[in-house]
Protein backbone atom coordinates (compact mmCIF):
# COMPACT_ATOMS: atom_id res chain seq x y z
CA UNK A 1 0.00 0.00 0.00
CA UNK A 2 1.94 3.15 -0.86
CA UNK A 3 1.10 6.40 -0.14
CA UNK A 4 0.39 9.58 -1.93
CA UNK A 5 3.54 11.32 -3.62
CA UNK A 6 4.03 14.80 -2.13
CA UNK A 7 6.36 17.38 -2.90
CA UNK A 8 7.82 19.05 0.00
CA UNK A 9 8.55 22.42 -1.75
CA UNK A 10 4.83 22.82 -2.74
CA UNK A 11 3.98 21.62 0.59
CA UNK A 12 6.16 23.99 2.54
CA UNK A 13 5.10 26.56 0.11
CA UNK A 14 1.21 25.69 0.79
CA UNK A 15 2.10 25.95 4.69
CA UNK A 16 3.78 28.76 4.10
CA UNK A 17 0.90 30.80 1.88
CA UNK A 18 -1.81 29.15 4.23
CA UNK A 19 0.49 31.09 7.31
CA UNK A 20 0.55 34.21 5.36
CA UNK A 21 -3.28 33.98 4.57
CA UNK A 22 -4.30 33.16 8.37
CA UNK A 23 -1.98 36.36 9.72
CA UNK A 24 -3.83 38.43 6.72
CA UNK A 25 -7.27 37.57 7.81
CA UNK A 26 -6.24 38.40 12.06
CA UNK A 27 -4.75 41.78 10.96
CA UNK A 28 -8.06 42.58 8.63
CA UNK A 29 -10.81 41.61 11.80
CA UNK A 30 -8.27 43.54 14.26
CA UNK A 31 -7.66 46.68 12.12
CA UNK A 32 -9.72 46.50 9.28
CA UNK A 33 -12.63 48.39 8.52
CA UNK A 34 -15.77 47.29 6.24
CA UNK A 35 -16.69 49.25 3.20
CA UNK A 36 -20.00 50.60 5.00
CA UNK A 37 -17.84 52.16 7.81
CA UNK A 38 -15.15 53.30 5.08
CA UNK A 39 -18.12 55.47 2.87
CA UNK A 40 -19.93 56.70 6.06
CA UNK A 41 -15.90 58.35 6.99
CA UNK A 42 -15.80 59.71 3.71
CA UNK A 43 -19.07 60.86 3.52
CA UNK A 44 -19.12 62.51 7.22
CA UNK A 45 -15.20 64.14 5.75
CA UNK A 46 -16.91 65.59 3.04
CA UNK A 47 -20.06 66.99 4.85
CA UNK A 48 -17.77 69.00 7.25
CA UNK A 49 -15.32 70.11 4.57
CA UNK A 50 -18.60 71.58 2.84
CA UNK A 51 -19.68 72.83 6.07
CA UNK A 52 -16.43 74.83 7.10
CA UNK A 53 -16.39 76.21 3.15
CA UNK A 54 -19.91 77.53 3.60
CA UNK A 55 -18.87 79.23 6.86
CA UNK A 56 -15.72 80.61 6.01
CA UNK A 57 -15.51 84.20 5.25
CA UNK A 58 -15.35 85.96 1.81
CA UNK A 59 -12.13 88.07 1.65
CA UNK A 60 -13.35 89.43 -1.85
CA UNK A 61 -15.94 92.27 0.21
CA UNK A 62 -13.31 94.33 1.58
CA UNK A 63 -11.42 97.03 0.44
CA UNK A 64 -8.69 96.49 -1.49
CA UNK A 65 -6.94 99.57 -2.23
């Protein structure tokens, strides 16, 4: 009864990519943010640029002589 044939590069590589994957996927649920949260930052960013640009002062009405 013999066995399957395995390569040990491809299976350290596997180990290796699997590793890489696993560390990936902690980082992105520890850090990460979904796209929901990301378009709700940029959306509340954008809001309060407009905001501060509405209230900012027009330097055009004074004299300038």
């Amino acid at each position: 009864m013999t066995g399957k044939l395995v390569s040990l590069s491809k299976a350290r590589k596997a180990r290796a990519r699997d590793d890489r994957k696993r560390q990936a996927d902690g980082n992105a649920a520890k850090f990460g943010r979904s796209k929901a949260e990301r378009v709700a930052e940029t959306a509340r960013t954008d809001a309060e640029t407009r905001r501060l640009d509405d209230h900012r002062r027009d330097e055009t009405g004074r004299d300038e002589e």
